[in-house]
N, C-alpha and C. Protein backbone atom coordinates (compact mmCIF):
# COMPACT_ATOMS: atom_id res chain seq x y z
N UNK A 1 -15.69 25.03 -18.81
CA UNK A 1 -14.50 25.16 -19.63
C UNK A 1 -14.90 25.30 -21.09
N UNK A 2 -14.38 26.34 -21.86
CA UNK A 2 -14.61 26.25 -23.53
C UNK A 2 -14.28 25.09 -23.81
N UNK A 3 -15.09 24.82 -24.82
CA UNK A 3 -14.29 23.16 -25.97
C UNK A 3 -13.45 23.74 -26.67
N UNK A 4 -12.47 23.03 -26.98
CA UNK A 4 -11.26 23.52 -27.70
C UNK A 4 -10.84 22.27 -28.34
N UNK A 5 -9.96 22.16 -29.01
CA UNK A 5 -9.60 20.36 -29.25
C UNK A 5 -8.25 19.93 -28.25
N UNK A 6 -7.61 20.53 -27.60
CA UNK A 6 -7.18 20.76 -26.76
C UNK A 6 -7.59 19.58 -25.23
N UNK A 7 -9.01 20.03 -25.19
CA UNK A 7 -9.49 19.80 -23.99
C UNK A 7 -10.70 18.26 -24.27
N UNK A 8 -10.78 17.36 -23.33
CA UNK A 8 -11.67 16.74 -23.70
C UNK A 8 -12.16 16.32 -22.19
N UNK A 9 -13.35 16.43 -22.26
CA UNK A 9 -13.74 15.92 -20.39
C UNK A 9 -14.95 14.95 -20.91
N UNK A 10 -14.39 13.57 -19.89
CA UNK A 10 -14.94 12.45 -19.88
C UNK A 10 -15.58 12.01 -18.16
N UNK A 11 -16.60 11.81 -18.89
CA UNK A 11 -17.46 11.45 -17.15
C UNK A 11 -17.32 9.62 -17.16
N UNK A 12 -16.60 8.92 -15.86
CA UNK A 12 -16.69 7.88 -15.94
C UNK A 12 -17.94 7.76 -14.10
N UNK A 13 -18.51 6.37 -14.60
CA UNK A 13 -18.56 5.98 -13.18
C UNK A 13 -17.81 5.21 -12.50
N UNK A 14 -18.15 4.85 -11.38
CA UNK A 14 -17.41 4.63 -10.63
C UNK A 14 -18.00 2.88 -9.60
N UNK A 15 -16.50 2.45 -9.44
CA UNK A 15 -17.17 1.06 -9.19
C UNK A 15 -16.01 0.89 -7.70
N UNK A 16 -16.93 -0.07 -7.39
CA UNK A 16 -16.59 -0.38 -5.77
C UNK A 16 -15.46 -1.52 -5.42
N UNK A 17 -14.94 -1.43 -4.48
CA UNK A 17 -13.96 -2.67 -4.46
C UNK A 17 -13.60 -2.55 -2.58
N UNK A 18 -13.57 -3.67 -2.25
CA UNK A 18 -13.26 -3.97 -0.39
C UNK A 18 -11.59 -3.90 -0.81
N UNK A 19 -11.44 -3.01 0.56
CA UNK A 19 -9.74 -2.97 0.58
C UNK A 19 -9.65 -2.90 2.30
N UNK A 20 -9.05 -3.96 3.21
CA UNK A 20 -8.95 -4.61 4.11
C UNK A 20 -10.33 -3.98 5.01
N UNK A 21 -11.43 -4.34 4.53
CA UNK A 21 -12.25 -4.47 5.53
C UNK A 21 -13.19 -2.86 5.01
N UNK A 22 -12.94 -2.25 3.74
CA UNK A 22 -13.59 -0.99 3.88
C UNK A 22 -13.98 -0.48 2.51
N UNK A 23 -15.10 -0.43 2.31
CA UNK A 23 -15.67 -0.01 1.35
C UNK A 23 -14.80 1.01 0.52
N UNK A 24 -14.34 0.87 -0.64
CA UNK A 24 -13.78 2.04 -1.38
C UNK A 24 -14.17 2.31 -2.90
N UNK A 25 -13.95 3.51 -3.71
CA UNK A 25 -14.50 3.10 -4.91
C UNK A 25 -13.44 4.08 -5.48
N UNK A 26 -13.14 3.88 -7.01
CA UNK A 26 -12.49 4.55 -8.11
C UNK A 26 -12.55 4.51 -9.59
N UNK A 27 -12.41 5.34 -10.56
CA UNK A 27 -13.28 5.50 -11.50
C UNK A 27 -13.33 3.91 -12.67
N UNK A 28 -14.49 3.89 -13.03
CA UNK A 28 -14.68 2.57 -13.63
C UNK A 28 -13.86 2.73 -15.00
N UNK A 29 -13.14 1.77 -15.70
CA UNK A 29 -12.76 1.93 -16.83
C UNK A 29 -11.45 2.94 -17.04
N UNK A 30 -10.99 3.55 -16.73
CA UNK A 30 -9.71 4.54 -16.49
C UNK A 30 -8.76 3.51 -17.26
N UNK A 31 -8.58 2.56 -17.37
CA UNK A 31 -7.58 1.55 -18.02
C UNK A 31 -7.91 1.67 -19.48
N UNK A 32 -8.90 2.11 -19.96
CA UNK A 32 -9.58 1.84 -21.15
C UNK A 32 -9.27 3.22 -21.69
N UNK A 33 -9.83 4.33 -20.76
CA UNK A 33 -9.87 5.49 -21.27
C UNK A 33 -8.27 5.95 -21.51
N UNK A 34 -7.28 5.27 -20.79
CA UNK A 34 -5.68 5.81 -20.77
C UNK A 34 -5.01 5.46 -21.95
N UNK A 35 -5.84 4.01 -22.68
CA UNK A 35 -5.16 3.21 -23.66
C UNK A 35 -4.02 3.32 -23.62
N UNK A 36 -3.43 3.24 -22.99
CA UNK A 36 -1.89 2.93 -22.39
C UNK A 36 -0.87 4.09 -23.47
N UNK A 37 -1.46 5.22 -22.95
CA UNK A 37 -0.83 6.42 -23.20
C UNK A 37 -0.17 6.85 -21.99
N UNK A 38 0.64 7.27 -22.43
CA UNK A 38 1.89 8.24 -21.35
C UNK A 38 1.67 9.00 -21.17
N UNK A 39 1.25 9.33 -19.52
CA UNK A 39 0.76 11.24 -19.06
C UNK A 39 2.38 11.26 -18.09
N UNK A 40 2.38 13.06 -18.84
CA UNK A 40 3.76 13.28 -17.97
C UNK A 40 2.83 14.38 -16.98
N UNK A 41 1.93 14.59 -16.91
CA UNK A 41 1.03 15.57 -15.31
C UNK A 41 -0.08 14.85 -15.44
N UNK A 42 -0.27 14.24 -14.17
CA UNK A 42 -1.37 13.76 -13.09
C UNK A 42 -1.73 14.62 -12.20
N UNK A 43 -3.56 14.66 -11.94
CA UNK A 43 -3.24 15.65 -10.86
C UNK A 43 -4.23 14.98 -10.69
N UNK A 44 -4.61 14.41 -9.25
CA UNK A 44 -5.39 13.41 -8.45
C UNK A 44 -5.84 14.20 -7.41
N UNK A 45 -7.31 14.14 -7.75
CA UNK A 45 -8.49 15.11 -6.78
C UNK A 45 -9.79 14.24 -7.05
N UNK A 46 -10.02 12.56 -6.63
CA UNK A 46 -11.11 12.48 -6.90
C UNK A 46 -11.08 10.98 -7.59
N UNK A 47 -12.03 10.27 -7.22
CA UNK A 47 -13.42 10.54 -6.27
C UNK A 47 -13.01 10.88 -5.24
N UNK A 48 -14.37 11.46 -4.57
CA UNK A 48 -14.41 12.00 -2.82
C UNK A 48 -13.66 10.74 -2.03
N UNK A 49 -12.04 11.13 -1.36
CA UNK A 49 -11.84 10.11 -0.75
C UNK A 49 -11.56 10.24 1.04
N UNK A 50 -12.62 10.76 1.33
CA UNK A 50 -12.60 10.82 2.76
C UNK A 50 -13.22 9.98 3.17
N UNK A 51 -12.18 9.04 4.57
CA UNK A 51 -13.14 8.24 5.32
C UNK A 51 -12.80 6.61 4.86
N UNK A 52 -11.96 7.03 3.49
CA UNK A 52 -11.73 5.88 2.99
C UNK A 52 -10.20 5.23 2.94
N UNK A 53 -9.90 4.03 2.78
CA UNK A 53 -8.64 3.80 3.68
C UNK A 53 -7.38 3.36 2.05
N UNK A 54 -8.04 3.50 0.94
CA UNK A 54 -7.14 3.49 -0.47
C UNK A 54 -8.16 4.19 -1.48
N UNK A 55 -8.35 5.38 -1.22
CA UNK A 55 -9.04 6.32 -1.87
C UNK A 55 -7.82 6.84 -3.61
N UNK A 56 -8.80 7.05 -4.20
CA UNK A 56 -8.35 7.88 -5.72
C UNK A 56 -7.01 6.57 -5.98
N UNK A 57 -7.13 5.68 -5.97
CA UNK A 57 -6.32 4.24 -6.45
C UNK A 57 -6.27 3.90 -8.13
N UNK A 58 -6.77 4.44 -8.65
CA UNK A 58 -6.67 5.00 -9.96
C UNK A 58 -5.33 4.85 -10.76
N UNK A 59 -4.78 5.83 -9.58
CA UNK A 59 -3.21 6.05 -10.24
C UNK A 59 -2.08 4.61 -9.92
N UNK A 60 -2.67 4.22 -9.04
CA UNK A 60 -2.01 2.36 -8.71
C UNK A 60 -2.21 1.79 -9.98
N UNK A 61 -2.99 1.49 -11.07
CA UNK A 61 -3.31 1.00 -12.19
C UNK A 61 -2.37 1.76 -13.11
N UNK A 62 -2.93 2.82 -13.14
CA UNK A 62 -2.32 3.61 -14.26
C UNK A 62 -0.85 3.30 -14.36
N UNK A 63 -0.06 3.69 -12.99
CA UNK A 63 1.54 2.94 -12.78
C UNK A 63 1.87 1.44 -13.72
N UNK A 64 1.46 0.21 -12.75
CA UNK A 64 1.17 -0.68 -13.15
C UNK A 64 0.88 -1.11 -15.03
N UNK A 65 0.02 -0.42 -15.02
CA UNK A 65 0.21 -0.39 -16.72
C UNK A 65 0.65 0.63 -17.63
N UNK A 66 1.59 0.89 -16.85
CA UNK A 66 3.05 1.72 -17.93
C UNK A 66 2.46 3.17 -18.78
N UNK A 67 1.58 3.90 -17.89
CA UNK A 67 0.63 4.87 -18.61
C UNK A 67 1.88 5.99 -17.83
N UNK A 68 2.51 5.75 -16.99
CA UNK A 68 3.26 6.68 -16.31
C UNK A 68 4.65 7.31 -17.50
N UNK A 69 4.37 8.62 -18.02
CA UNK A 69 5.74 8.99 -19.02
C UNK A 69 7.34 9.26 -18.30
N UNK A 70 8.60 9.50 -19.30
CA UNK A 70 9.22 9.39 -18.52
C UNK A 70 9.89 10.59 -17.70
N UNK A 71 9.06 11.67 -18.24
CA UNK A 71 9.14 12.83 -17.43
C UNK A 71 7.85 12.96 -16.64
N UNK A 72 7.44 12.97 -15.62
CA UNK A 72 6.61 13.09 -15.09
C UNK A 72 5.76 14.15 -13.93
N UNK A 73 5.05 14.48 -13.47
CA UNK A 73 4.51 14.99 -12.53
C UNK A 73 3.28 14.50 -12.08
N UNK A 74 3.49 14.01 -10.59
CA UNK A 74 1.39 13.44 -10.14
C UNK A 74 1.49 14.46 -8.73
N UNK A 75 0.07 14.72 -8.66
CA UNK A 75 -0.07 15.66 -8.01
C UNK A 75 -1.24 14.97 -7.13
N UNK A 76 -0.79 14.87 -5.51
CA UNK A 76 -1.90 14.72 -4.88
C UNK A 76 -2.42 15.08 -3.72
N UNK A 77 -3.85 15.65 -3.68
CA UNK A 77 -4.41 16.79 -3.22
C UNK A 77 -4.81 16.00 -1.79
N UNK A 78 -5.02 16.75 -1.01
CA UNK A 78 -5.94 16.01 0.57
C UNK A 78 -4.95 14.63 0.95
N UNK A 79 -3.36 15.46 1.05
CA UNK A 79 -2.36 14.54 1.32
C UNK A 79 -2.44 14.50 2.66
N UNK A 80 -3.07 15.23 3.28
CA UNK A 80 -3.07 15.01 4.94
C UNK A 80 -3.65 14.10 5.32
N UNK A 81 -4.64 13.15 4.40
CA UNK A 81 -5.95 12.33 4.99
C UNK A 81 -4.80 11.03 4.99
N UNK A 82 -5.55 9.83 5.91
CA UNK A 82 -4.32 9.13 6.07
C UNK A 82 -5.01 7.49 5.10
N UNK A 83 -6.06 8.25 4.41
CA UNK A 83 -6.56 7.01 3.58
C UNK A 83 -5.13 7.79 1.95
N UNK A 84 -5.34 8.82 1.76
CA UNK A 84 -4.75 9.23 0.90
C UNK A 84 -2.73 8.89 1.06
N UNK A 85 -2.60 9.28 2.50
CA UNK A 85 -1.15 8.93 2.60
C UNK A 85 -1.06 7.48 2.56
N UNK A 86 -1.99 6.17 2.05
CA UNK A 86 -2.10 4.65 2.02
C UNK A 86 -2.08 4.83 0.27
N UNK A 87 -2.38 5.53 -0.01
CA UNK A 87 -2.17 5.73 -1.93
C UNK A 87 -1.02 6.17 -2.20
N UNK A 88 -0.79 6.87 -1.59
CA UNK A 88 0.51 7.84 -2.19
C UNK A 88 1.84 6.93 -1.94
N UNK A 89 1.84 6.08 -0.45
CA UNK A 89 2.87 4.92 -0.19
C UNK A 89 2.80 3.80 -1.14
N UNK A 90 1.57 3.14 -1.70
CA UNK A 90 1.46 2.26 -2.66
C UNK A 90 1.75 2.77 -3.79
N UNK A 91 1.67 4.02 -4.23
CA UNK A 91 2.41 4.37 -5.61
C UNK A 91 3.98 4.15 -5.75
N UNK A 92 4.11 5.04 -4.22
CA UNK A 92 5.65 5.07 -4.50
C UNK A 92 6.75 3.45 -4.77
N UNK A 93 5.95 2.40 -3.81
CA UNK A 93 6.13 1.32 -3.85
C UNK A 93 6.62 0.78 -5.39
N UNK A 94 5.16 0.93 -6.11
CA UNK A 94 4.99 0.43 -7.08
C UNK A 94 6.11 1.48 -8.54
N UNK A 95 6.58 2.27 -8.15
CA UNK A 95 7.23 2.92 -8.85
C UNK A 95 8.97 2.63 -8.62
N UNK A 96 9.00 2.14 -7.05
CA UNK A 96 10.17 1.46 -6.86
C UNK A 96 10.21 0.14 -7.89
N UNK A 97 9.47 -0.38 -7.34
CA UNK A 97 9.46 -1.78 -8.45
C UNK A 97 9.75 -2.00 -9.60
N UNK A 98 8.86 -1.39 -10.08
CA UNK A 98 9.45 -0.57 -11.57
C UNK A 98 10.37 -0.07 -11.82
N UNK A 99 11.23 -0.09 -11.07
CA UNK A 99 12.95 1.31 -11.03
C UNK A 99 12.47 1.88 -11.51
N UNK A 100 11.57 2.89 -11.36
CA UNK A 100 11.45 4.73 -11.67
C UNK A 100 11.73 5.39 -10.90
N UNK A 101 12.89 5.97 -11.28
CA UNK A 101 13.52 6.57 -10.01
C UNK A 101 12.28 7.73 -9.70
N UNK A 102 12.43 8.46 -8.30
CA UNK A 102 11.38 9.59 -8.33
C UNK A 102 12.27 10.28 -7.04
N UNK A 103 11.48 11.41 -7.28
CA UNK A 103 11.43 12.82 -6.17
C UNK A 103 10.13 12.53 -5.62
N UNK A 104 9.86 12.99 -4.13
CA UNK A 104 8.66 13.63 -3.78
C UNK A 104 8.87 14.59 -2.63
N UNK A 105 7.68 15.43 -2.39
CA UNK A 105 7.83 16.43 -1.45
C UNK A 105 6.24 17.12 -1.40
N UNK A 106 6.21 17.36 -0.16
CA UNK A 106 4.61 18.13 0.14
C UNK A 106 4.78 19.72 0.02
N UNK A 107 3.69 20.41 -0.40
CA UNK A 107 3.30 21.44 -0.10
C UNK A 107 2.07 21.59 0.81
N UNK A 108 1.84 22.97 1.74
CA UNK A 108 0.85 23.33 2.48
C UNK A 108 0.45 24.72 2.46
N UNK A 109 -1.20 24.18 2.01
CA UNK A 109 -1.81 25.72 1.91
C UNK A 109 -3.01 25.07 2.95
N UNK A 110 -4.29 25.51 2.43
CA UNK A 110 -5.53 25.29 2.86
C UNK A 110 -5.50 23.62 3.20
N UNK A 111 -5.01 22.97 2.23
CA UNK A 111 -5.11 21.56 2.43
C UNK A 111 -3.38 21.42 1.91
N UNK A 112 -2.70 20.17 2.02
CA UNK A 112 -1.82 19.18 1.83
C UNK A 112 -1.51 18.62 -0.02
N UNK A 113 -0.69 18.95 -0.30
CA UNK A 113 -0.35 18.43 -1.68
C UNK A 113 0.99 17.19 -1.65
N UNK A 114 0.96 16.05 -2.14
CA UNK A 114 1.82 15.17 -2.50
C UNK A 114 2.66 15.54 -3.74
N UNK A 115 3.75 16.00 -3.73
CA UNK A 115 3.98 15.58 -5.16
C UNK A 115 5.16 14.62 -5.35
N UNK A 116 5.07 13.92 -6.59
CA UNK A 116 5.88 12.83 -6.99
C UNK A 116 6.10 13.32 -8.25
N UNK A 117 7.80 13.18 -8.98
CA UNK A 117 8.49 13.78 -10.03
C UNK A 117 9.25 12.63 -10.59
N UNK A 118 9.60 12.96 -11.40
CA UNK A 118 10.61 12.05 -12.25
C UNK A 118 11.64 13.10 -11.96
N UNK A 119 13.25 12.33 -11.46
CA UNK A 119 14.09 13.31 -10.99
C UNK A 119 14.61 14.48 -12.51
N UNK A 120 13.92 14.22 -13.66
CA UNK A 120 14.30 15.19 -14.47
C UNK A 120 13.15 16.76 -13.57
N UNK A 121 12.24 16.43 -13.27
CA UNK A 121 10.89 17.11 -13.02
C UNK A 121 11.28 17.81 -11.69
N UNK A 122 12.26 17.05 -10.94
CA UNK A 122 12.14 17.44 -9.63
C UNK A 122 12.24 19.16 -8.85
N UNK A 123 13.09 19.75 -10.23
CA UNK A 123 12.89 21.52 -9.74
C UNK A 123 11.56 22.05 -10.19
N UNK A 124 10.50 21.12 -10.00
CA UNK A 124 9.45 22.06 -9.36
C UNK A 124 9.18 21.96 -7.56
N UNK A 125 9.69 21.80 -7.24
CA UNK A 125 10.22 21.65 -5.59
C UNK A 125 10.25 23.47 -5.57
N UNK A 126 11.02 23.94 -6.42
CA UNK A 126 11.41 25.01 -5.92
C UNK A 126 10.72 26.35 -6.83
N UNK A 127 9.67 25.93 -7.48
CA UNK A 127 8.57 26.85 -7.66
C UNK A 127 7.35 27.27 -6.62
């Protein structure tokens, strides 16, 4: 990707955590790097979460600490895997809780997309 000021790419590592019985991991520090800024597009591809049973959990935090804006879009990729459909139910959870109201709905190409909207967001359903 050109540098632009625009663009900034940050390499975090990544740290481990047991979630009922199964090794999982997600990026270290993401709480730090968000400084509790408001993203209105998420797009969740990562770490590699195959095999794993609360993969790319990332965005569970991010919720949780109010990084979520109030127009929104999260986007999540390899929605077919059923470690990924265990993230995508704990978001939504956690977004109930929060009364944020939301939309969601899948797309299918090569692989499975989640998406979750803020009902202002929700006519991208129909792009």
């Amino acid at each position: 990707m050109p540098a632009t000021e625009n663009i900034r790419i940050n390499h975090l590592d990544l740290e481990y955590f047991d979630y009922e019985g199964k090794k999982n991991d997600k990026y270290k520090d993401m709480n730090k790097l968000a400084n509790n800024q408001k993203f209105d597009l998420i797009i969740i591809d990562g770490p590699v979460g195959g095999g794993k049973n609360l993969p790319r959990s990332n965005i569970l935090d991010l919720i949780k600490n109010g990084c979520i804006a109030k127009d929104f879009i999260i986007i999540f990729d390899d929605a077919e895997r059923g470690g990924e459909k265990t993230t995508i139910s704990k978001a939504k959870e956690l977004l109930t809780a929060q009364k944020i109201d939301f939309f969601s709905f899948e797309r299918s190409g090569i692989k499975r997309q989640h998406i979750i909207t803020s009902q202002s967001r929700s006519f991208v359903q129909y792009l």
